[in-house]
N, C-alpha and C. Protein backbone atom coordinates (compact mmCIF):
# COMPACT_ATOMS: atom_id res chain seq x y z
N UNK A 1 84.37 116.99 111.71
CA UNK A 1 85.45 116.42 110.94
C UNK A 1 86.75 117.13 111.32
N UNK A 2 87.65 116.42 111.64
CA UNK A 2 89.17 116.75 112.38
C UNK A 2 89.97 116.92 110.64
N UNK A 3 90.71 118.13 110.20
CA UNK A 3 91.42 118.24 109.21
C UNK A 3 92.97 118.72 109.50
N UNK A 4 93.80 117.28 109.07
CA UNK A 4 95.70 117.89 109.02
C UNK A 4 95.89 117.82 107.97
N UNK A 5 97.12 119.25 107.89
CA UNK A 5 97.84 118.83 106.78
C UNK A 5 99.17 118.90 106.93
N UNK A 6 99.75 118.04 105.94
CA UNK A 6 100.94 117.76 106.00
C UNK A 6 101.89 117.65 105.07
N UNK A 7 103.25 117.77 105.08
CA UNK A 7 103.84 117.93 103.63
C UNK A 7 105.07 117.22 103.79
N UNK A 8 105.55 116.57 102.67
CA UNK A 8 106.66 115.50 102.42
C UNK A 8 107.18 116.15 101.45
N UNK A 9 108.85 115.53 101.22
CA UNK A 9 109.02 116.25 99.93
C UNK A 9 110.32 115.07 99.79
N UNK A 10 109.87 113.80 99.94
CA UNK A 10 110.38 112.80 99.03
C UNK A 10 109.49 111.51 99.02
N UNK A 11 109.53 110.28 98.44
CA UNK A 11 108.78 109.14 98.87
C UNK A 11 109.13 108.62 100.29
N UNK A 12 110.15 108.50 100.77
CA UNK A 12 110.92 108.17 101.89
C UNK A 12 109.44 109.08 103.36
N UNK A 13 109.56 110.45 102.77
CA UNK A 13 108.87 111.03 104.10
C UNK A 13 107.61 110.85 103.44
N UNK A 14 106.86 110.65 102.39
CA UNK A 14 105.34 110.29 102.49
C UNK A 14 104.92 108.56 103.09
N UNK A 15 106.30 108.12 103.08
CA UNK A 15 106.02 106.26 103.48
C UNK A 15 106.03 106.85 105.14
N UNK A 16 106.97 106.77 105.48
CA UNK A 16 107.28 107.81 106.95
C UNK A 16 105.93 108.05 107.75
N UNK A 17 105.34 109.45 106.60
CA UNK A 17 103.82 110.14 107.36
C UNK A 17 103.09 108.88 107.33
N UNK A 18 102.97 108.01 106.36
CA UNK A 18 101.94 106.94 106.36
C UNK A 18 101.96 106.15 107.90
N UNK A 19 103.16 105.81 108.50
CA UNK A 19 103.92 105.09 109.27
C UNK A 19 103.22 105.56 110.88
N UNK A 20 103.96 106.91 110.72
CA UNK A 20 103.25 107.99 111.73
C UNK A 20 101.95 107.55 111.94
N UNK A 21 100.83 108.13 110.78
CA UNK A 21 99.77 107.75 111.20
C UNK A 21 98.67 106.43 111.10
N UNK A 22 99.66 105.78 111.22
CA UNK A 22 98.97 104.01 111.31
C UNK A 22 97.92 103.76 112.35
N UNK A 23 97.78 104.19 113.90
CA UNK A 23 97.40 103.81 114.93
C UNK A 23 96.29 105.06 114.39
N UNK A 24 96.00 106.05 114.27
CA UNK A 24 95.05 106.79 114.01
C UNK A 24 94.34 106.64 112.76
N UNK A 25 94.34 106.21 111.51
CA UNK A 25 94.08 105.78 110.44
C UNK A 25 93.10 104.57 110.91
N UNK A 26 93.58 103.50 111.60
CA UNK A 26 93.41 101.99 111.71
C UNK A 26 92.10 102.64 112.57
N UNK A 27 91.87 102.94 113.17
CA UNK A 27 90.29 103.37 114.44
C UNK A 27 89.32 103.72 112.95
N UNK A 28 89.73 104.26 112.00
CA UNK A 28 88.52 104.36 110.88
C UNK A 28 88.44 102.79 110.19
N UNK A 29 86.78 102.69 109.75
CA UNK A 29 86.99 101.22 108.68
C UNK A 29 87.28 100.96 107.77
N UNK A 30 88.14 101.99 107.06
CA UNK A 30 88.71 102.38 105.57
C UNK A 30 89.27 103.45 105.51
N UNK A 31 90.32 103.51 104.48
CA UNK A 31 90.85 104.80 104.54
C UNK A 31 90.68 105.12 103.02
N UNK A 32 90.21 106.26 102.16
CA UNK A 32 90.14 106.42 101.36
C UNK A 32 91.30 107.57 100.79
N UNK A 33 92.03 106.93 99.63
CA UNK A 33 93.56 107.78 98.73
C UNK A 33 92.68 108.23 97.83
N UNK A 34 93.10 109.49 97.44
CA UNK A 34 92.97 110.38 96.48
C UNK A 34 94.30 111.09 96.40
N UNK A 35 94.15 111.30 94.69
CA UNK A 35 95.33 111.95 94.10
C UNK A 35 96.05 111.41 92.83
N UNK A 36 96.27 112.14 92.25
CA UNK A 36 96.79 111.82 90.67
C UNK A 36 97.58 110.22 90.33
N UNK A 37 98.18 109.92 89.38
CA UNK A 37 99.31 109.02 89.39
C UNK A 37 100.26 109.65 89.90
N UNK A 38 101.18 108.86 90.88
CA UNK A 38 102.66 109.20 91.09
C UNK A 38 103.01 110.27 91.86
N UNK A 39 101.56 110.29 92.45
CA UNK A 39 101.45 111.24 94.15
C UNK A 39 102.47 110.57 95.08
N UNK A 40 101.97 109.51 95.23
CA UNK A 40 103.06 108.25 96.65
C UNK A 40 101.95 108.01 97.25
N UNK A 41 100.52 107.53 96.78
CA UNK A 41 99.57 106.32 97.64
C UNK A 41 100.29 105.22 97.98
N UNK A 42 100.73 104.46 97.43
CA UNK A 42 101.32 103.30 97.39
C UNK A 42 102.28 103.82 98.13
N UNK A 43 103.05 104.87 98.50
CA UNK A 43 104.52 104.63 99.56
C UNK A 43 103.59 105.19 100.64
N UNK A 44 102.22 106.12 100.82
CA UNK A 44 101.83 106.08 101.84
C UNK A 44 101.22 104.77 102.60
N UNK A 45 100.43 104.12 101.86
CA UNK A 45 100.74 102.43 102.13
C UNK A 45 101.45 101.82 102.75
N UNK A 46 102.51 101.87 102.22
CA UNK A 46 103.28 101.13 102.20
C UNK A 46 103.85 101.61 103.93
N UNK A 47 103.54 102.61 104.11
CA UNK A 47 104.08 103.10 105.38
C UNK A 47 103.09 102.95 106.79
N UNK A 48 101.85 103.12 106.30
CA UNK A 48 100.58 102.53 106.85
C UNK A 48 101.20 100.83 107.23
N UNK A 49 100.97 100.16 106.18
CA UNK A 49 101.24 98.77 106.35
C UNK A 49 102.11 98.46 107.86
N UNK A 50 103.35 99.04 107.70
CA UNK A 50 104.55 98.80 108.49
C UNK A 50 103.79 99.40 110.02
N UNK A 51 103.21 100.82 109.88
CA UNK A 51 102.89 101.10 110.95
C UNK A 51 101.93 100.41 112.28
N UNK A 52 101.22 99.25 111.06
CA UNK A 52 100.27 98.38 111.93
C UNK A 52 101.35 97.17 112.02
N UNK A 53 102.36 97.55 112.12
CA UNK A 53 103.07 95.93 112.88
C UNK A 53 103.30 95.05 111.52
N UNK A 54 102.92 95.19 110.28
CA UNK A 54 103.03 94.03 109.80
C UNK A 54 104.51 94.23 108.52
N UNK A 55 105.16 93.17 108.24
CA UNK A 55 106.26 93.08 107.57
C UNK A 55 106.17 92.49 105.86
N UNK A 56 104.86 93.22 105.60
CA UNK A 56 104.92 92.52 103.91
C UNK A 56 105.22 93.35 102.92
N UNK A 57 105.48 92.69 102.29
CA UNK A 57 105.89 93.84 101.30
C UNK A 57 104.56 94.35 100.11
N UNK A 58 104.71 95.48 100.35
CA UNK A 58 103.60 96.38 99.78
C UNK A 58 103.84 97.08 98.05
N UNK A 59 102.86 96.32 97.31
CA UNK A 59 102.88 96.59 95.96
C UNK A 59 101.61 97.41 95.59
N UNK A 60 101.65 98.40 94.28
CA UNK A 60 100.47 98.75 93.92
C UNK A 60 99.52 97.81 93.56
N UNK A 61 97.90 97.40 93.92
CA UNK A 61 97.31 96.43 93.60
C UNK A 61 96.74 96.83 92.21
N UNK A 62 97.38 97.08 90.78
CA UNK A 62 96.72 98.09 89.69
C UNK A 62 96.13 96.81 89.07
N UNK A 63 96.74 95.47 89.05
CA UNK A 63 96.32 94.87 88.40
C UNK A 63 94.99 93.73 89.12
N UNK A 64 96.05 93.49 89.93
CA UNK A 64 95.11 92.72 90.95
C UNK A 64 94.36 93.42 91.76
N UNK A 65 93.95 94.39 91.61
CA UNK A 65 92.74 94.72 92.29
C UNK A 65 92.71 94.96 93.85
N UNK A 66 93.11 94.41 94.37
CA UNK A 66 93.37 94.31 95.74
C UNK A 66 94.43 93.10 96.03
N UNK A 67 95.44 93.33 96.99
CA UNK A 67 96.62 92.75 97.63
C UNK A 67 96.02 92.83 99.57
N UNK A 68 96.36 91.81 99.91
CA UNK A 68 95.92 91.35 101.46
C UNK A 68 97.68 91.33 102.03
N UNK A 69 97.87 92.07 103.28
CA UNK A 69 98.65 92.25 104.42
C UNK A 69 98.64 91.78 105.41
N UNK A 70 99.09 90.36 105.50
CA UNK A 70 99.02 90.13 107.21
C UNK A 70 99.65 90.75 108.22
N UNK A 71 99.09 90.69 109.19
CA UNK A 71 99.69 91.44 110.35
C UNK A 71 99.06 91.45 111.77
N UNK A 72 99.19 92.27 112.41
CA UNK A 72 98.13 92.10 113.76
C UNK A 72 96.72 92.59 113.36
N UNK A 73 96.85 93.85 112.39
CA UNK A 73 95.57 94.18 111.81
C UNK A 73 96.09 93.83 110.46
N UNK A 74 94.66 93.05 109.71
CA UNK A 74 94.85 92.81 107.98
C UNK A 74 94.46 93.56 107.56
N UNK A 75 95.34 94.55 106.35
CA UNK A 75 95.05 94.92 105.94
C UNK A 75 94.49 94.79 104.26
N UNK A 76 93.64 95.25 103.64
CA UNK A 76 93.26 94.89 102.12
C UNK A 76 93.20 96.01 101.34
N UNK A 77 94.30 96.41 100.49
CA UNK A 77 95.05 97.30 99.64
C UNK A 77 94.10 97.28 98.07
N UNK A 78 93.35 98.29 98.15
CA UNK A 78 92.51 98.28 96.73
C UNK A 78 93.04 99.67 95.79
N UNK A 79 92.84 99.21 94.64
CA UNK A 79 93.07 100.08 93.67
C UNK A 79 92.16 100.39 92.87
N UNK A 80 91.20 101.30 92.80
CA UNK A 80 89.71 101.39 92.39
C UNK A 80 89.96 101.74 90.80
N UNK A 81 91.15 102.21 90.02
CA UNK A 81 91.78 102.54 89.01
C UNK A 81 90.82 102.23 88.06
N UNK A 82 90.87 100.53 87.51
CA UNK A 82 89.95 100.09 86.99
C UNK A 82 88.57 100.14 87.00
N UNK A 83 88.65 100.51 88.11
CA UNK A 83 86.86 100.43 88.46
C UNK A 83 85.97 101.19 87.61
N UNK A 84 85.13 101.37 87.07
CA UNK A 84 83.91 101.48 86.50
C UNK A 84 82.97 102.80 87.67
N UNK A 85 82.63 102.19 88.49
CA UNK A 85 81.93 102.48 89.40
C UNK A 85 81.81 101.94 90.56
N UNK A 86 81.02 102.63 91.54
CA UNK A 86 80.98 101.41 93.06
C UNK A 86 80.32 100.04 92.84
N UNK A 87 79.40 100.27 91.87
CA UNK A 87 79.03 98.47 92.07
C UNK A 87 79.77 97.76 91.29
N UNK A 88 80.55 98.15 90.81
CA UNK A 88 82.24 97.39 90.48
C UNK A 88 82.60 96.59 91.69
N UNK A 89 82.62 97.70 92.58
CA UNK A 89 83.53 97.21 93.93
C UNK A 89 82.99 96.05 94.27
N UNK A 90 81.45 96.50 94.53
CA UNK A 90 80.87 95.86 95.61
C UNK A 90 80.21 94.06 94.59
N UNK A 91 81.02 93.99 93.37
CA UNK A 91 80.35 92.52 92.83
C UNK A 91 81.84 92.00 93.10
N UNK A 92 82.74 92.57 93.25
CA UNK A 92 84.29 91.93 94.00
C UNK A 92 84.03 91.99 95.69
N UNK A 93 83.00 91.81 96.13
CA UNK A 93 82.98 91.73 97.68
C UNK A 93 83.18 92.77 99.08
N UNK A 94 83.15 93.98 98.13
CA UNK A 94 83.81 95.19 98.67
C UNK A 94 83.55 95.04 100.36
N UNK A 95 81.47 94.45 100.53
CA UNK A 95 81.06 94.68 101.69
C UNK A 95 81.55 93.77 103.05
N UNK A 96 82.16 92.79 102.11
CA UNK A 96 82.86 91.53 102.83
C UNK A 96 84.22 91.20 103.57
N UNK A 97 84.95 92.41 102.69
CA UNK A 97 86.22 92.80 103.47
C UNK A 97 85.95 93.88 104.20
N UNK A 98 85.26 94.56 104.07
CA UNK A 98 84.90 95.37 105.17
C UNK A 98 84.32 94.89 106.68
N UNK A 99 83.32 93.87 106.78
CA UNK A 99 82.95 93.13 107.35
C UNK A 99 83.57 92.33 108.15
N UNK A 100 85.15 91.63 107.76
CA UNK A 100 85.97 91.20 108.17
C UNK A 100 86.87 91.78 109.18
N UNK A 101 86.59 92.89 109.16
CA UNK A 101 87.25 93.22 110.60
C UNK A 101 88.96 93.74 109.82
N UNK A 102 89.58 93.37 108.57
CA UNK A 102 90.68 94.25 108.01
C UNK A 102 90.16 95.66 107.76
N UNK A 103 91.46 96.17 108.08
CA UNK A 103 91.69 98.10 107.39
C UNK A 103 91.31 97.74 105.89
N UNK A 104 90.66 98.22 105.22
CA UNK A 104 90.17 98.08 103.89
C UNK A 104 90.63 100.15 103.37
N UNK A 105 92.15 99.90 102.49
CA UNK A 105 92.64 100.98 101.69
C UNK A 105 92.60 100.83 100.60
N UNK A 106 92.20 102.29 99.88
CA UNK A 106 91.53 102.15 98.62
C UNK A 106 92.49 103.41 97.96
N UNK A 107 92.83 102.91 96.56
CA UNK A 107 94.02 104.19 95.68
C UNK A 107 92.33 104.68 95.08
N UNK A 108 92.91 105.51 94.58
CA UNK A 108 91.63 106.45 93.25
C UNK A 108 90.22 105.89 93.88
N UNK A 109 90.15 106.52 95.26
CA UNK A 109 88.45 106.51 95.44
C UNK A 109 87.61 107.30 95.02
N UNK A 110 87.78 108.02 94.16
CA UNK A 110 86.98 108.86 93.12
C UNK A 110 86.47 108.10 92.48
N UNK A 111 86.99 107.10 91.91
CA UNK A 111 86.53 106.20 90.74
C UNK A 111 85.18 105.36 91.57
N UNK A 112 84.96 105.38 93.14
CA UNK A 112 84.13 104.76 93.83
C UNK A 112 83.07 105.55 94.85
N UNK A 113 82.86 106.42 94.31
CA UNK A 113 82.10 107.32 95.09
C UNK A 113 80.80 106.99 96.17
N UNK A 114 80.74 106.76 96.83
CA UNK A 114 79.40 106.20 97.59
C UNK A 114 79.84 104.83 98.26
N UNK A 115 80.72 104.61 97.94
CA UNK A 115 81.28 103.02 98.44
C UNK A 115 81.66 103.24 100.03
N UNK A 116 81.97 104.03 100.75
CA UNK A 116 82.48 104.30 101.82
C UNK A 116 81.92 104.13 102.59
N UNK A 117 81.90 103.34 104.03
CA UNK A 117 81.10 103.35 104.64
C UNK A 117 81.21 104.63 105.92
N UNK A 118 80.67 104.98 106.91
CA UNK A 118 80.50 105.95 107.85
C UNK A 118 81.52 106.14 108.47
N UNK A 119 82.29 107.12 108.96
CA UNK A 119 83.60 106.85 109.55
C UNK A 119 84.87 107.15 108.55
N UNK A 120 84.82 107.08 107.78
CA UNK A 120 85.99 106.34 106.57
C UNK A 120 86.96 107.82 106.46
N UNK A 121 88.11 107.42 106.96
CA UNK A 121 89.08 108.24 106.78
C UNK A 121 89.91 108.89 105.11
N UNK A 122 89.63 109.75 105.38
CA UNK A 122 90.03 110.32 103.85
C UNK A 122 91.51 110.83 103.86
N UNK A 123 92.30 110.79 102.91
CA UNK A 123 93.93 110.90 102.61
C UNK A 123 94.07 111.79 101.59
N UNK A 124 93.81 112.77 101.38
CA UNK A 124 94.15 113.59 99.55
C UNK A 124 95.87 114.03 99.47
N UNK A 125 96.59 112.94 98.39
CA UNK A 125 97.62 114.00 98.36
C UNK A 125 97.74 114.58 96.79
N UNK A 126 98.63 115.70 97.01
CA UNK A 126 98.75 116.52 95.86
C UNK A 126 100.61 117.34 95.35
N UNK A 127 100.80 117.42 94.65
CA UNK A 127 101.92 117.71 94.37
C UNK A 127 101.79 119.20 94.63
N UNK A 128 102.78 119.65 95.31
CA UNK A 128 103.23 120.86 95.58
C UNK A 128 103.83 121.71 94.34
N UNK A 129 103.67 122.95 93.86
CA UNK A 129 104.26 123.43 92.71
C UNK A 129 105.69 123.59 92.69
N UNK A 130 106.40 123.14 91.57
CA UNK A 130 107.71 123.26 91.06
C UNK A 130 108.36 122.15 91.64
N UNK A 131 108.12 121.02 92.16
CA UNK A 131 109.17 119.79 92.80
C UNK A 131 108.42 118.35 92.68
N UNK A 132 109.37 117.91 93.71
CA UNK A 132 108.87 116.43 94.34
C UNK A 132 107.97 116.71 95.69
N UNK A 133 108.08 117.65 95.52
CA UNK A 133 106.80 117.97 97.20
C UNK A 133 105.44 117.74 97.25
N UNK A 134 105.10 117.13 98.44
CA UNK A 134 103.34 116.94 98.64
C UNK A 134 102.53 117.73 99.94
N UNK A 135 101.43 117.60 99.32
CA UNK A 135 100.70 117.90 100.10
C UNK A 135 99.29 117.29 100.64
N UNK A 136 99.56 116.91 101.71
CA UNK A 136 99.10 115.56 102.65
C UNK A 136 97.52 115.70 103.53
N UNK A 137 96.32 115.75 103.01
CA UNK A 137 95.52 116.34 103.91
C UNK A 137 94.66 114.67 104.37
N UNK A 138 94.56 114.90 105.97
CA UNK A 138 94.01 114.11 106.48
C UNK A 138 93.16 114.43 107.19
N UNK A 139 91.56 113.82 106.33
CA UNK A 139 90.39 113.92 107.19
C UNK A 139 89.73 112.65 107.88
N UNK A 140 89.82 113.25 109.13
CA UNK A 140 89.55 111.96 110.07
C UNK A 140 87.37 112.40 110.35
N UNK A 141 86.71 111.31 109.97
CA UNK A 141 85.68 112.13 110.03
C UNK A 141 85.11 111.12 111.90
């Protein structure tokens, strides 16, 4: 397992790092977010998104569950928030967008433990003490 870390210290540079690492992220079949509310999953997203070429605009999926990205690679933006457990996921089709050949990103994969398939790139961020600062660890397994 390959481990970076990395640190932002506004939303602007965690959308940015997301951006950066789009082309390395995208070779895994999922990328799994971890980290509190109001880390910047969603602006790392959101920076991911852009980095694979595509021009949509990127919302938290809290309600809807998952939001779809066209682009050269599709991506499918999940928010496990709600979730219960993994066979939550997997009676919403979890194995099916995976299957499909889209980047399948997931916020609060804690809430989905075991859902991951082999490969699956992991994202933890964390707030740095006393600011707006993060701390960005990327495990590429």
């Amino acid at each position: 397992m390959q481990e970076t870390m990395y640190r932002t210290f506004s939303a602007e540079e965690t959308e940015a790092l997301g951006e950066t690492l789009a082309k390395t992220l995208a070779q895994a079949p999922a990328v799994a977010l971890y980290g509190d509310l109001g880390m910047g999953k969603t602006a790392f997203v959101r920076g991911l998104v852009r980095g694979l070429g595509s021009r949509a605009q990127v919302s938290s999926p809290t309600f809807a569950i998952v939001n779809e990205y066209e682009g050269p690679r599709r991506v499918c933006h999940f928010d496990m928030y709600r979730l219960p457990d993994a066979d939550a996921l997997f009676d919403i089709g979890w194995e099916d967008y995976l299957a499909s050949g889209a980047l399948c990103v997931a916020e609060w994969s804690e809430n989905v433990e075991g859902a991951f398939p082999e490969g699956t790139a992991e994202v933890v961020i964390r707030r740095l003490d006393g600011g707006d600062g993060r701390e960005i660890t990327v495990r590429l397994c």
